[in-house]
Protein backbone atom coordinates (compact mmCIF):
# COMPACT_ATOMS: atom_id res chain seq x y z
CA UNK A 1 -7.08 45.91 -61.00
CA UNK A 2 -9.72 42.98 -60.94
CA UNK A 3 -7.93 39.52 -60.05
CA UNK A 4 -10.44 36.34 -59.89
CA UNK A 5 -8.07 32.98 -59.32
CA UNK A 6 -10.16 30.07 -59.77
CA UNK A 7 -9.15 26.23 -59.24
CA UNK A 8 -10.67 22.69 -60.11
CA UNK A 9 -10.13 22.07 -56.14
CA UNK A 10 -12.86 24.62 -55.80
CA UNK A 11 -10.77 26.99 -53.56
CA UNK A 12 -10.54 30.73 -54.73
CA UNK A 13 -9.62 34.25 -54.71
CA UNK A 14 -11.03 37.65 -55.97
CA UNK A 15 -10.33 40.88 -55.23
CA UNK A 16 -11.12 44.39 -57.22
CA UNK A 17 -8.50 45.75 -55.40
CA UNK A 18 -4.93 44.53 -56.37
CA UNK A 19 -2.26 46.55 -56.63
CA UNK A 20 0.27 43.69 -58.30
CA UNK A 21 0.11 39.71 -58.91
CA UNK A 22 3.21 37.82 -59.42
CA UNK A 23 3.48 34.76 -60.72
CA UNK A 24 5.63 32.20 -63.13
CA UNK A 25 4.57 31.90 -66.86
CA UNK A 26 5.57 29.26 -68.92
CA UNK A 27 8.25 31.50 -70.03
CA UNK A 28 9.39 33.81 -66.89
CA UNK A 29 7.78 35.07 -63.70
CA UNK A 30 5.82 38.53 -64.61
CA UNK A 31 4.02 41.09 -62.96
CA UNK A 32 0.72 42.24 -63.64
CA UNK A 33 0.31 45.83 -62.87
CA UNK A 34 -2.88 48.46 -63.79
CA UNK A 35 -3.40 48.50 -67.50
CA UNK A 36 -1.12 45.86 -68.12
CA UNK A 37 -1.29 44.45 -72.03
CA UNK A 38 -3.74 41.86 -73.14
CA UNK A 39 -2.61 38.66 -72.26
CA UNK A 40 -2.98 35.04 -73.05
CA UNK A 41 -0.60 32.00 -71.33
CA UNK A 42 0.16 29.21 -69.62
CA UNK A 43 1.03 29.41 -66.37
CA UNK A 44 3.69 26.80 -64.26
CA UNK A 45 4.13 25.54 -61.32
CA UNK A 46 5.17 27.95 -59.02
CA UNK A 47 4.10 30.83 -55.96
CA UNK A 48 1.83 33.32 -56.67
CA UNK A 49 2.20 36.60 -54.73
CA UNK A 50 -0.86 38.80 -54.75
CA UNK A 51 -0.70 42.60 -53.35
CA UNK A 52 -3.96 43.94 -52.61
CA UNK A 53 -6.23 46.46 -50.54
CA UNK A 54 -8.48 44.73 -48.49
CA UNK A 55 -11.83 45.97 -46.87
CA UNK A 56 -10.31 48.63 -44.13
CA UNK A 57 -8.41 50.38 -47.17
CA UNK A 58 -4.56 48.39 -45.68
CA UNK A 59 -1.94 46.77 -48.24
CA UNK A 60 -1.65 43.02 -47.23
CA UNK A 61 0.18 40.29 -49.24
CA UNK A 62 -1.36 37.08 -49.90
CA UNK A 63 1.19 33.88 -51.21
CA UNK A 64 -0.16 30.93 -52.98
CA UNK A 65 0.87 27.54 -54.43
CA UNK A 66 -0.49 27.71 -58.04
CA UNK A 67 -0.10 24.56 -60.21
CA UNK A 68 -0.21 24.72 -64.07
CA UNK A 69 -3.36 26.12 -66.55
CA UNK A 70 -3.95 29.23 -67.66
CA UNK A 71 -3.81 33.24 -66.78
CA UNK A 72 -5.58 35.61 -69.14
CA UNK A 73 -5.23 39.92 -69.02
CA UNK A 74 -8.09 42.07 -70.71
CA UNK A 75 -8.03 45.73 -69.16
CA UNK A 76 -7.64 45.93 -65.65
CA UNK A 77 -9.20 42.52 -65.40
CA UNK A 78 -6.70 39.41 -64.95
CA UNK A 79 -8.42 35.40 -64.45
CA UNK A 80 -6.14 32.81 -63.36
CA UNK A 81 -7.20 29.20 -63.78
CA UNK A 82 -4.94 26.75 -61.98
CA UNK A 83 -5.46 23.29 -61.10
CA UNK A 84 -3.79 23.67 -57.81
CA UNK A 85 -4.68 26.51 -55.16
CA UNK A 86 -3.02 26.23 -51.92
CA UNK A 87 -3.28 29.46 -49.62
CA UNK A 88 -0.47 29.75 -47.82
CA UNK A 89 -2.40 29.63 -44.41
CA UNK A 90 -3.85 26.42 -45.78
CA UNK A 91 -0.84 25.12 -46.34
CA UNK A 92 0.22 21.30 -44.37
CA UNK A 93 3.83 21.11 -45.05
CA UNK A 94 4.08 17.88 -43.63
CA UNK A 95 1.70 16.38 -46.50
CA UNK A 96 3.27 18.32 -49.21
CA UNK A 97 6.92 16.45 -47.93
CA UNK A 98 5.55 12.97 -47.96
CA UNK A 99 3.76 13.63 -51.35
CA UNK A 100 7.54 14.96 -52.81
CA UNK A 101 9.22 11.83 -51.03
CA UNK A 102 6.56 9.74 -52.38
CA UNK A 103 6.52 11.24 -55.87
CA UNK A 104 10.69 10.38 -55.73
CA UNK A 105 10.34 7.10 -54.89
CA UNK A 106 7.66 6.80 -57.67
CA UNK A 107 10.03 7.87 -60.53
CA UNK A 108 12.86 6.22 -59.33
CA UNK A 109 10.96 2.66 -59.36
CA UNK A 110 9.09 3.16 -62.80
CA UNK A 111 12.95 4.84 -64.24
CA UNK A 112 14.75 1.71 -62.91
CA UNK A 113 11.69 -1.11 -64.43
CA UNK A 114 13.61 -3.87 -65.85
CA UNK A 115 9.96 -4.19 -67.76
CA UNK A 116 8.89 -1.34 -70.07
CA UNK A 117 8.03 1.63 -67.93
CA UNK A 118 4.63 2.68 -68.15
CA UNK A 119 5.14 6.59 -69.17
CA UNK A 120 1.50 7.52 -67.90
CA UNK A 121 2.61 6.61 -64.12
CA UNK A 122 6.24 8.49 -64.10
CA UNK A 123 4.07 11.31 -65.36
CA UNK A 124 1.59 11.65 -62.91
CA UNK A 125 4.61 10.78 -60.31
CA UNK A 126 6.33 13.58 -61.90
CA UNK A 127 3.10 15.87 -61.77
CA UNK A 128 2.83 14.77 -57.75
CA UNK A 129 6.89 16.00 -57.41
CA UNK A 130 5.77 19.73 -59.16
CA UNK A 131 2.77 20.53 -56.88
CA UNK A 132 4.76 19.44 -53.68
CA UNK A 133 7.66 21.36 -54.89
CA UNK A 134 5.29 24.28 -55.74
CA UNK A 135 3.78 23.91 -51.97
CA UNK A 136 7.23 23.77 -50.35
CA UNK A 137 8.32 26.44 -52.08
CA UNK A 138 5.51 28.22 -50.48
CA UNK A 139 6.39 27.42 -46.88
CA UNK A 140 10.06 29.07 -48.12
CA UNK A 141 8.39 32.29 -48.06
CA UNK A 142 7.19 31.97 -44.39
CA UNK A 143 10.84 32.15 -42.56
């Protein structure tokens, strides 16, 4: 099976080789396997495992923190479109704490605004919580 994973970040992965890719729909975490049906969704915040054959014909594993867009299955081709990619060797855990403990204290000052809170800000506060969540989640799979 084909697997391209593209990102707005510019970071990406592609390999004709990949035995399974795991990953959380807007629904429920599938699998997509050889021949797998023709598919269309959104995708959530979440890990992404990806089992593949590299170069020297071995089985290796690669983990990534996906954020929210779009997969799509035609044949033995699958395209993921996120607007987060973190590789799990990329991956600063220290940043992704400070952005959750950030994002925390973000919602917790507009939810507690004696004024009227401004919905666009706890949003993208609440968007900020996700990807670190998604990230940390991540580093979970490393112990």
């Amino acid at each position: 099976m084909k697997l391209k994973i593209f990102s707005f970040s510019w970071e990406s992965f592609s390999s004709d080789n990949v035995v399974s890719a795991t990953l959380m729909t807007s629904i429920w975490e599938i699998t997509l396997l050889d021949n797998h049906a023709p598919l269309l969704t959104s995708i959530k915040p979440s890990t992404m495992y990806v089992i593949y054959i590299d170069d020297k014909w071995v089985e290796k594993r690669d983990d990534f923190a996906i954020w929210k867009w779009v997969v799509e299955v035609s044949g033995n081709n699958v395209k993921v479109m996120a607007d987060m990619l973190v590789d799990i060797d990329d991956l600063d855990t220290e940043a992704a704490e400070r952005a959750r403990e950030q994002a925390v204290k973000l919602m917790e000052k507009y939810r507690d605004s004696k004024d009227k809170m401004d919905m666009e800000k706890f949003v993208e506060a609440e968007d900020m919580l996700l990807k670190s969540i998604a990230q940390l989640k991540l580093n979970d799979t490393l112990k």
